[in-house]
Protein backbone atom coordinates (compact mmCIF):
# COMPACT_ATOMS: atom_id res chain seq x y z
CA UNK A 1 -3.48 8.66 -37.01
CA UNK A 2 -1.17 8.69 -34.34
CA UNK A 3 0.27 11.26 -31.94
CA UNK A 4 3.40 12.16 -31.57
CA UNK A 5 5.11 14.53 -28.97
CA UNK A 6 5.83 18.00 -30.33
CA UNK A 7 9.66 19.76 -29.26
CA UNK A 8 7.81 21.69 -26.17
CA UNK A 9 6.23 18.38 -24.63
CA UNK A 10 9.98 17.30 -24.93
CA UNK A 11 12.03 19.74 -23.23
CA UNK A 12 9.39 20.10 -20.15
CA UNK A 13 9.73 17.51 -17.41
CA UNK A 14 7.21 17.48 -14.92
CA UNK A 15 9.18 16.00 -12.05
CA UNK A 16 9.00 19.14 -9.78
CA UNK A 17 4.87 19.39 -10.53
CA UNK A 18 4.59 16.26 -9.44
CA UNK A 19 6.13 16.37 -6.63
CA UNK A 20 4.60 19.88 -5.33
CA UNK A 21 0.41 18.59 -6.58
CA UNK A 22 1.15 14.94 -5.61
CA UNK A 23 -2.02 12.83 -5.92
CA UNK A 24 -3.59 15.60 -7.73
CA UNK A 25 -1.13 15.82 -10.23
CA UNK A 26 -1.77 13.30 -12.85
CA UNK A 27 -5.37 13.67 -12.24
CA UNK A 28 -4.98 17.25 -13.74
CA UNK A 29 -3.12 16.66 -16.18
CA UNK A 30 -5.96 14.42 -17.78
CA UNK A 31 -8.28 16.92 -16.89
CA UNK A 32 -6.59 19.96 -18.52
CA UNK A 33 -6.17 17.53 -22.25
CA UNK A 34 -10.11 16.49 -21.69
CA UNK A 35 -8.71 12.57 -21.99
CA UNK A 36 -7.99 9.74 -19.69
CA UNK A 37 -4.35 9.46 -21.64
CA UNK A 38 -1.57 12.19 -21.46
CA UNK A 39 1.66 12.46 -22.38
CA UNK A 40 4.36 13.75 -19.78
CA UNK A 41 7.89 13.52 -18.84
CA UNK A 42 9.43 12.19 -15.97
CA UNK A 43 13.20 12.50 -14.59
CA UNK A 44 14.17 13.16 -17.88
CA UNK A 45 11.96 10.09 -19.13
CA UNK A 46 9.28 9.81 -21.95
CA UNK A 47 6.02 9.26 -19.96
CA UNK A 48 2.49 8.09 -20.71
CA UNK A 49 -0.58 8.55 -18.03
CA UNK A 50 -3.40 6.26 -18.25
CA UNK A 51 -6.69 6.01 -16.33
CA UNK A 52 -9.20 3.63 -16.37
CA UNK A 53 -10.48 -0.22 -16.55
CA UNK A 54 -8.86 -0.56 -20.20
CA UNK A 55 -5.59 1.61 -19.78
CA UNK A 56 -5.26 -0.62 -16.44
CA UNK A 57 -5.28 -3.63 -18.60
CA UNK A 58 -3.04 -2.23 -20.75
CA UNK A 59 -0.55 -1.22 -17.60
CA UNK A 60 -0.77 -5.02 -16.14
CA UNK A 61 0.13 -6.89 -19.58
CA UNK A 62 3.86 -7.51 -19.61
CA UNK A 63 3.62 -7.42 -23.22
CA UNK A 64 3.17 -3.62 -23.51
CA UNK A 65 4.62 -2.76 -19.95
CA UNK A 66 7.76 -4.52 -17.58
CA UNK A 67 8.54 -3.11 -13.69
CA UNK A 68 11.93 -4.20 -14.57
CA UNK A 69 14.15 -1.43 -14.53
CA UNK A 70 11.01 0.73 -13.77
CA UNK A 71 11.45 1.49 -10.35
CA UNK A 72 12.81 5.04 -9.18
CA UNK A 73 16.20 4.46 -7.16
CA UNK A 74 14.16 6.19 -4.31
CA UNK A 75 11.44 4.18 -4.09
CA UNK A 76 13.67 0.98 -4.37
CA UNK A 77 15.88 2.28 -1.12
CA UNK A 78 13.12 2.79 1.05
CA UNK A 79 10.04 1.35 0.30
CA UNK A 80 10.29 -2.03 -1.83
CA UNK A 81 14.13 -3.20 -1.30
CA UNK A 82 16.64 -4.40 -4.35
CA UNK A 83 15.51 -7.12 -5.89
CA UNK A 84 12.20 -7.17 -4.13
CA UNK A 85 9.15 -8.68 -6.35
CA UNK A 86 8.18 -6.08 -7.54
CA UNK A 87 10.85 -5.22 -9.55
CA UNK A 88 10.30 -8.81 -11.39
CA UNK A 89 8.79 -9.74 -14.59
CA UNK A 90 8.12 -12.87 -16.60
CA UNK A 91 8.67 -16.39 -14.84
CA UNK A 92 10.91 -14.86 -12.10
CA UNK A 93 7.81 -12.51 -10.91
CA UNK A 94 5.69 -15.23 -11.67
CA UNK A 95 7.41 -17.87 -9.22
CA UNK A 96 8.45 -15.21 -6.43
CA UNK A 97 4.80 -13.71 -6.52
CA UNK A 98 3.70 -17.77 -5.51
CA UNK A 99 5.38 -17.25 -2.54
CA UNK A 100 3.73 -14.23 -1.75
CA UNK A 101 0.15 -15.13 -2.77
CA UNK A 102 0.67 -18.62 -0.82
CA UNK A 103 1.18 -16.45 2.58
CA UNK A 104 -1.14 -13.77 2.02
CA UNK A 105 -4.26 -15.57 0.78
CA UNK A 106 -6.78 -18.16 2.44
CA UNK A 107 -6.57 -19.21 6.02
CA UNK A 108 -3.31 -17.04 6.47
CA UNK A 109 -5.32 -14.37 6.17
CA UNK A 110 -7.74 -14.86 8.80
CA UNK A 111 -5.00 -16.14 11.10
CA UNK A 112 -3.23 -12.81 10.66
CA UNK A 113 -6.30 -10.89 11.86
CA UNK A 114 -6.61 -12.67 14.75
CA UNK A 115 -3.09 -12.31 15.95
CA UNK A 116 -3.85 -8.28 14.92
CA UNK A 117 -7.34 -8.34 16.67
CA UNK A 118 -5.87 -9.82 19.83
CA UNK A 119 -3.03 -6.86 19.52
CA UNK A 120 -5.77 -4.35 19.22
CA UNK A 121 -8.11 -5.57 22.41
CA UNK A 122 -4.94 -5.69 24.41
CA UNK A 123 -3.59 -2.35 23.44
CA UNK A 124 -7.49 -0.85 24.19
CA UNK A 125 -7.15 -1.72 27.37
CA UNK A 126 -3.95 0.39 27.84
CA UNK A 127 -5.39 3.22 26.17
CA UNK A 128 -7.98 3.84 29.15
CA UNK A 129 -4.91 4.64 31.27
CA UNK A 130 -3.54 7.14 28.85
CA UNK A 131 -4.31 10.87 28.70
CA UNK A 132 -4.13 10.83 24.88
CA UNK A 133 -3.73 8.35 22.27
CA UNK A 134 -2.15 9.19 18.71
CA UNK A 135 -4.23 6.47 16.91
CA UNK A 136 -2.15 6.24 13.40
CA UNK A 137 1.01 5.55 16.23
CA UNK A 138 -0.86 3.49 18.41
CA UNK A 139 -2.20 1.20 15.18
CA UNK A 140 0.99 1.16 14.07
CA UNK A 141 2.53 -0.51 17.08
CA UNK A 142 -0.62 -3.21 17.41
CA UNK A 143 -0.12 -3.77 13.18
CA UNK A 144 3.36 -4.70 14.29
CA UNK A 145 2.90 -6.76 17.14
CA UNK A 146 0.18 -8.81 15.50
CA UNK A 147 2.36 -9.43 12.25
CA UNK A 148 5.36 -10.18 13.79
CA UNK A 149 3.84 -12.88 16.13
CA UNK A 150 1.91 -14.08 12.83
CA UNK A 151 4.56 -14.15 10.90
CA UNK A 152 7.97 -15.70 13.19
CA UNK A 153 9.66 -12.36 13.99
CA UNK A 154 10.55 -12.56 17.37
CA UNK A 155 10.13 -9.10 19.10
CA UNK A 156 9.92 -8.59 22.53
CA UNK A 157 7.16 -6.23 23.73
CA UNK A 158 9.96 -3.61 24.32
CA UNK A 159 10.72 -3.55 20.73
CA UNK A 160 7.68 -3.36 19.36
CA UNK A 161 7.33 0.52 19.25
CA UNK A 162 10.59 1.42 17.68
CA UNK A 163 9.80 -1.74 14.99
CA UNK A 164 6.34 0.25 14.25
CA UNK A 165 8.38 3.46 13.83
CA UNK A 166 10.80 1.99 11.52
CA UNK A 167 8.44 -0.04 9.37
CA UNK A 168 6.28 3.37 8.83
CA UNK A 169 9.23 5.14 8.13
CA UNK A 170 9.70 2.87 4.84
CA UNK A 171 6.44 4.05 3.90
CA UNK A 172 6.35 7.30 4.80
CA UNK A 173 9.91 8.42 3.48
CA UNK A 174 9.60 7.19 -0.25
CA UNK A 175 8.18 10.25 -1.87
CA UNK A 176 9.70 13.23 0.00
CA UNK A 177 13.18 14.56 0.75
CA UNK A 178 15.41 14.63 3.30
CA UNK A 179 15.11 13.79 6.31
CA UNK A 180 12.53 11.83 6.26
CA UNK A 181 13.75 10.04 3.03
CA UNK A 182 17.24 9.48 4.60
CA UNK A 183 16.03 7.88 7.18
CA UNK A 184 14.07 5.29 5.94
CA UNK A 185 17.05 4.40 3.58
CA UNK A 186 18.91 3.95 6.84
CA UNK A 187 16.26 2.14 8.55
CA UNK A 188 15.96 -0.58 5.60
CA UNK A 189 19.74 -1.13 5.50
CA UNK A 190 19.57 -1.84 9.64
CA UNK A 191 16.21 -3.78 9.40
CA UNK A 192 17.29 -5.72 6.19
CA UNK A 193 20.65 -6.73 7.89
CA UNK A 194 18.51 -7.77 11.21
CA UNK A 195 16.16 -10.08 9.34
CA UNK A 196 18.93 -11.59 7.34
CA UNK A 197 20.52 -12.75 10.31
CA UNK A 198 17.41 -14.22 11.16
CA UNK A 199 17.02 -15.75 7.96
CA UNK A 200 20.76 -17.24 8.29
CA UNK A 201 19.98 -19.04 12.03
CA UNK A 202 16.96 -20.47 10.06
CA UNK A 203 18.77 -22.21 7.82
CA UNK A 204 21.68 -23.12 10.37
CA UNK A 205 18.71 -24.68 12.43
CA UNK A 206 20.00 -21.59 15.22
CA UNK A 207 16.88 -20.06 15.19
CA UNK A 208 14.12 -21.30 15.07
CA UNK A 209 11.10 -20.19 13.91
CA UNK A 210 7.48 -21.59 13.67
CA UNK A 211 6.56 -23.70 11.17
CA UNK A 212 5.32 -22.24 7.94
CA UNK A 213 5.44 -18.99 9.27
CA UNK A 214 6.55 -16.52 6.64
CA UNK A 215 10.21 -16.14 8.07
CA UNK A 216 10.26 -20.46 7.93
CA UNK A 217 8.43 -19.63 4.13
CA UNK A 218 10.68 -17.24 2.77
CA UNK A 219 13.76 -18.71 4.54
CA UNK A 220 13.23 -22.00 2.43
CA UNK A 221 11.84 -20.50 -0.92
CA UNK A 222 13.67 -21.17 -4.24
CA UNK A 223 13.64 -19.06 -7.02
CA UNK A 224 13.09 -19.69 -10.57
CA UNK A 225 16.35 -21.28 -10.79
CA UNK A 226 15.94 -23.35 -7.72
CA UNK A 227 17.87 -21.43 -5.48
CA UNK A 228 17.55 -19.95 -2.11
CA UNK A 229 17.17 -16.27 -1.89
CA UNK A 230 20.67 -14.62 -0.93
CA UNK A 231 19.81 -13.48 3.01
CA UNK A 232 19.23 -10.29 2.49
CA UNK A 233 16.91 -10.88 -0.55
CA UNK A 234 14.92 -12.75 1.83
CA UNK A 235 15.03 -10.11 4.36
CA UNK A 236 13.38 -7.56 1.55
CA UNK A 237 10.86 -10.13 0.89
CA UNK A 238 10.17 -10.70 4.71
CA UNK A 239 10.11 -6.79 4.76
CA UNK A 240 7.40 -6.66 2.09
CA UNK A 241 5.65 -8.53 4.32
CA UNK A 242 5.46 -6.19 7.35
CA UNK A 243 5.92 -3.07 5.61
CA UNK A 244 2.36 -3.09 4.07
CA UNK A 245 0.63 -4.81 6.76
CA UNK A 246 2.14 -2.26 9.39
CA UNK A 247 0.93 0.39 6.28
CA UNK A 248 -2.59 -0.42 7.12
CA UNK A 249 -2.14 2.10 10.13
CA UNK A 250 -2.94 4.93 7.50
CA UNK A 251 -6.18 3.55 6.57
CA UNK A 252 -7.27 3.53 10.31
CA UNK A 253 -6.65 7.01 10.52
CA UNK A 254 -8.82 7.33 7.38
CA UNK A 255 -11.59 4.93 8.91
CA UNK A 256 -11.64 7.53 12.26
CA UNK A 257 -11.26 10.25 10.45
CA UNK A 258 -14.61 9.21 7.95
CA UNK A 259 -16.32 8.19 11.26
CA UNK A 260 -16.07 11.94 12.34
CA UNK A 261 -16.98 13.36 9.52
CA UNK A 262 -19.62 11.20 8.42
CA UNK A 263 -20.88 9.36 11.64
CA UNK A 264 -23.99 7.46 10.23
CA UNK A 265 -21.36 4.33 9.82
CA UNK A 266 -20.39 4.15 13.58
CA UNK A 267 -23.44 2.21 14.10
CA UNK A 268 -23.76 -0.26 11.40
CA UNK A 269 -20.16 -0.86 12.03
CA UNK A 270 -20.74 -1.30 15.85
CA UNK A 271 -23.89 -4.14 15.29
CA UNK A 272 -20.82 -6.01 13.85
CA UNK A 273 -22.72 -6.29 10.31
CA UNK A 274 -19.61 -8.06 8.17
CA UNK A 275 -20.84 -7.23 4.66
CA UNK A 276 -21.20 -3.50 5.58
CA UNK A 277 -17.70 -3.68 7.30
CA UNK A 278 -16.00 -5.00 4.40
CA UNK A 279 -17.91 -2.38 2.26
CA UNK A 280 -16.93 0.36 4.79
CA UNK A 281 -13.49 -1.29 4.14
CA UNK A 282 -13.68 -0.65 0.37
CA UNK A 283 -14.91 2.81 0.47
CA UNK A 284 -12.18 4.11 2.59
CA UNK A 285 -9.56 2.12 0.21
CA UNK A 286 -11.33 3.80 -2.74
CA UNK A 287 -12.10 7.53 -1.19
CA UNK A 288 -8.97 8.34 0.54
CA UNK A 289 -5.28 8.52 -1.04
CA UNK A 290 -2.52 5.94 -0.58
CA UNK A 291 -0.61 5.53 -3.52
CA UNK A 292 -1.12 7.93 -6.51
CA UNK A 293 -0.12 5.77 -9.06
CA UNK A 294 1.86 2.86 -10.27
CA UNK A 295 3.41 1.92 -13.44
CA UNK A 296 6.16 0.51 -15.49
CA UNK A 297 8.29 1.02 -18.71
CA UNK A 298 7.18 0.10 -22.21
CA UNK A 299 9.94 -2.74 -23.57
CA UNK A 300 9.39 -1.88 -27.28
CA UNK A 301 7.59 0.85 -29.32
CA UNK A 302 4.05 0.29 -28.20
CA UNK A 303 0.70 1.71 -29.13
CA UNK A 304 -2.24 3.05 -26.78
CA UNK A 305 -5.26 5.45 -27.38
CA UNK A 306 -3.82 6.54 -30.29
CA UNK A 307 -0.42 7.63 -28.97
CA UNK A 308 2.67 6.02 -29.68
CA UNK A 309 5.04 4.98 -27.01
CA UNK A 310 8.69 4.71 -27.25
CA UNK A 311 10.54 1.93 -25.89
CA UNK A 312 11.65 2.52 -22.48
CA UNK A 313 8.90 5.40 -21.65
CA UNK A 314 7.30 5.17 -18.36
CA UNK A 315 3.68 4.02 -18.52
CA UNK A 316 1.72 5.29 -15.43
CA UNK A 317 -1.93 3.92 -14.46
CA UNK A 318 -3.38 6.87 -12.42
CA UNK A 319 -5.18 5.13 -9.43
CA UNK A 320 -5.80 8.00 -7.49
CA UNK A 321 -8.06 9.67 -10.57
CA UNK A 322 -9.47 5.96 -11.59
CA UNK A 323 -10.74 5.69 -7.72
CA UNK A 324 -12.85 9.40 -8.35
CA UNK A 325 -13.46 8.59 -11.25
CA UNK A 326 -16.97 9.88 -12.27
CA UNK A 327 -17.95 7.10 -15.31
CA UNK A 328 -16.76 4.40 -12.88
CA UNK A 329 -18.25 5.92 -9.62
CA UNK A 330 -21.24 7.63 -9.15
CA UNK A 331 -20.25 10.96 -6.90
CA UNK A 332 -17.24 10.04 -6.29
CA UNK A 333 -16.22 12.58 -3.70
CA UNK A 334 -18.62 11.37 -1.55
CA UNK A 335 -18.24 8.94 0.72
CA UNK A 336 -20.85 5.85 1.08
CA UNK A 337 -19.84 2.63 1.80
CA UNK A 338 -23.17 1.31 0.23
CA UNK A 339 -22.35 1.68 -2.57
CA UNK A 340 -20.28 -1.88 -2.09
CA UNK A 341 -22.94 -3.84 -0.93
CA UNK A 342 -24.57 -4.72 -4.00
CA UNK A 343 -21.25 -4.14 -6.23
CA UNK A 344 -19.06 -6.73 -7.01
CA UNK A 345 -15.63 -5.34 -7.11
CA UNK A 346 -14.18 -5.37 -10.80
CA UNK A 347 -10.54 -6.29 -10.81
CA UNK A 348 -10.11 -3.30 -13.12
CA UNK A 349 -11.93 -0.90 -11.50
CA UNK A 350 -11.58 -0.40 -7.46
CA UNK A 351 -7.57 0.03 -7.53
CA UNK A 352 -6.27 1.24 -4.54
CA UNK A 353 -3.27 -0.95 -4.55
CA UNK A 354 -3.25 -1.79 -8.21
CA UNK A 355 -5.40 -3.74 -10.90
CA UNK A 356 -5.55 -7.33 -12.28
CA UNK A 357 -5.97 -10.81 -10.65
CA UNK A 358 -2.96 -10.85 -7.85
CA UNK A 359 -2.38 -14.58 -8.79
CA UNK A 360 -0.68 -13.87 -12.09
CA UNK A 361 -0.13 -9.51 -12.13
CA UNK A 362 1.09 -7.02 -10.44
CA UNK A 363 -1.91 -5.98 -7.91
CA UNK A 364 -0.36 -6.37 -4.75
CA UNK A 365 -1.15 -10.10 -3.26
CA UNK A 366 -1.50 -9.06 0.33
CA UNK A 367 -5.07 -6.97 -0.78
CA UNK A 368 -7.10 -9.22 0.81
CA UNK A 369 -5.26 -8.92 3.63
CA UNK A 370 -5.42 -5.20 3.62
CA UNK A 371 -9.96 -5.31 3.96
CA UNK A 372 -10.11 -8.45 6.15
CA UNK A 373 -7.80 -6.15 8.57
CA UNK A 374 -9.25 -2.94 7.99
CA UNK A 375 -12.95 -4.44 8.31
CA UNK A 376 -12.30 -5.87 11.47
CA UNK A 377 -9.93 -2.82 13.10
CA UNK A 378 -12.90 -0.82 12.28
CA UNK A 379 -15.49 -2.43 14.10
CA UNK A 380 -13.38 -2.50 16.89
CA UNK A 381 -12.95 1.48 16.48
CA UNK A 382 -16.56 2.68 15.83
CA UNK A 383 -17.19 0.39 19.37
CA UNK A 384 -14.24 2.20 21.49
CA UNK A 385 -16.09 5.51 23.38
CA UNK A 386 -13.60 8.58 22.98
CA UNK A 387 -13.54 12.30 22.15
CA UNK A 388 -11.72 14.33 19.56
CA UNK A 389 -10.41 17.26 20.65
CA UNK A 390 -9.83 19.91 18.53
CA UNK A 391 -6.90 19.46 16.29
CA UNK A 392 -5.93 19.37 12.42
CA UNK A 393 -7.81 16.55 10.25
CA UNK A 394 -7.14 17.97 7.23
CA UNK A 395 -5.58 15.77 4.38
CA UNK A 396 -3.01 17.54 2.16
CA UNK A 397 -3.11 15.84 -1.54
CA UNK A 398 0.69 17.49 -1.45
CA UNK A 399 1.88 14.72 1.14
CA UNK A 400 3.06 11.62 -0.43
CA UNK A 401 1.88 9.48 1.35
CA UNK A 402 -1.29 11.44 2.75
CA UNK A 403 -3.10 11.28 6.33
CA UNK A 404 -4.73 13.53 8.37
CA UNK A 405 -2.14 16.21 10.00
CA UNK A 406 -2.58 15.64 13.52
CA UNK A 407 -2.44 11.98 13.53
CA UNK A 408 -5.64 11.21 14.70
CA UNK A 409 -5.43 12.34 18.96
CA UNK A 410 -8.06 10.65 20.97
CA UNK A 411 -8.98 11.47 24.98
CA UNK A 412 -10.65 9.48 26.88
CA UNK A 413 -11.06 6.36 25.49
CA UNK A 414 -12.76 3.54 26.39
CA UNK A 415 -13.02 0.52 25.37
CA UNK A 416 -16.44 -0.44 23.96
């Protein structure tokens, strides 16, 4: 027998709760109806949260759930760009997502960590001279110059910091209100207009650009149609390209901050042991909060864990909860990386930045990219000698997205 929302679950919208419990908000909601499904409502939408391997599934099949349409006009202004990938379904998705999974897979990836690598030893070098260093600024600025010389942006060393402050700003200013929000709208209309220009002296043969270099990539990719992307559809895809790479900056903060609090790691991360660096990798991606959840809308009357789903609800898939998820992880607040060295990682179960084979889903295709850069960046930070002052490392679930309040401020560093 199937469920069906009574007149109070209609009238309340839970917009507002959400926003004030963030990452802890759909999490209790499942833990107040004793289920991994509940029913909600979101900006005046019918909405259905889901948690675990099977209700990821369910999220990932187009059949039952489409990101067309989906996509808050927030988050689509700041973070992902109109008519970004991720707003794609069905052969459109399909043939755009090739392009991203072409870039952002194999021996791109390793080239991309040692343009980011290099970044990172230069920038250590600088930071002995320094009385402090804010690391989550500081990582964001090497992040940036080691994409951008990866990937054919050409930015002079004197551009570099306001770049990094700009491409966090898309991140940081999706899920909050003004300012913040504002100006990452206004950052992706001047960066988007930048990179199409770029994307324009490409194809005039004006600007040149390094072969096969994402810039070169994206400049020449054709759609499902066979056409080139309008200019500044290929600046949003170049975008989504830096954007999350630059985003990895958060989860160094969360690697320094789990060094300080749990310090056994510093060691096996310093002998430069790669299996316990990628699983150190894991566990911060699967401890610490970056995105809450992700979702889509239902395109017909659908049926799930005995509830049915109008067409056009919202279907949510709860990462934040699957990721502490007790019957997936055992103690899941605390924090061991071991716990990945002799566990394969199920494609529906670890979902920090989605679920599903990135090939043909949704789960973002630059993943891979995301641990090989976060292994390595955190060798090279359990090696560098500094202090921690006193300061504010706490982590507010309320903060969309989350990272320690101070920033991470080290003194006298060193490089190891």
């Amino acid at each position: 027998m199937t469920r069906r929302p009574g007149r109070r679950a209609l009238r309340l919208d839970d917009t507002l709760p959400m926003l004030v419990q963030g990452y802890a908000w759909l999490p209790d909601r499942r833990r107040a109806a004793g289920r991994r499904t509940v029913r909600t409502r979101l900006m005046g939408r019918q909405a259905l949260g889901v948690e675990g391997p099977a209700g990821a599934r369910f999220v990932d099949d187009e059949d039952h759930v489409r990101r067309s349409g989906a996509l808050p006009e927030p988050v689509v202004s700041t973070l992902f760009g109109h008519g970004s990938v991720h707003s794609l379904d069905g052969e459109a998705h399909r043939v755009r997502k090739a392009l991203f999974v072409d870039l952002l897979t194999g021996d791109g990836v390793a080239a991309l960590v040692d343009s980011v690598t290099a970044a990172w030893d230069d920038a250590a070098r600088r930071w002995a001279g320094q009385r402090q260093v804010v690391l989550v600024d500081e990582a964001s600025r090497v992040l940036t110059r080691g994409v951008c010389d990866w990937a054919g942006v050409p930015v002079c060393d004197e551009e570099v910091p306001a770049l990094a402050r700009d491409l966090t700003a898309l991140v940081d200013g999706f899920a909050t209100g003004a300012p913040r929000h504002w100006r990452a709208r206004r950052v992706r209309q001047r960066r988007e207009a930048w990179l199409a220009q770029l994307v324009e002296g490409v194809r005039r043969g004006t600007g040149p650009v390094p072969a096969g270099s994402v810039v070169d990539v994206v400049s020449r990719h054709r759609d499902s149609e066979g056409e080139l992307l309008e200019p500044r559809l290929a600046a949003v895809e170049v975008l989504n390209v830096l954007r999350p790479t630059v985003a990895v900056c958060w989860f160094v903060a969360f690697a320094a901050h789990s060094l300080h609090r749990w310090p056994d790691s510093r060691e096996r991360l310093r002998s430069g042991d790669t299996a316990f660096a990628t699983a150190f990798a894991h566990e911060v991606r699967r401890f610490y909060p970056f995105a809450p959840f992700i979702g889509g809308r239902t395109p017909r009357e659908v049926q799930w864990d005995g509830e049915t789903v109008p067409a056009g609800s919202l279907v949510l898939l709860d990462l934040f909860g699957q990721n502490h998820d007790p019957e997936l992880w055992e103690e899941p607040y605390a924090f061991r990386p071991e716990r990945f060295l002799d566990r394969p990682i199920g494609a529906w179960e670890l979902v920090p930045q989605g679920a599903g084979d990135p090939r043909t889903g949704h789960r973002c295709p630059g993943e891979d990219v995301t641990v090989a850069l976060l292994s390595a960046l955190a060798v090279r930070l359990a090696r560098l000698e500094y202090v921690l002052p006193e300061q504010d490392l706490s982590i507010s679930l309320r903060s969309i997205p989350a990272r320690p309040a101070s920033r991470v401020v080290l003194t006298g560093v060193r490089p190891g």
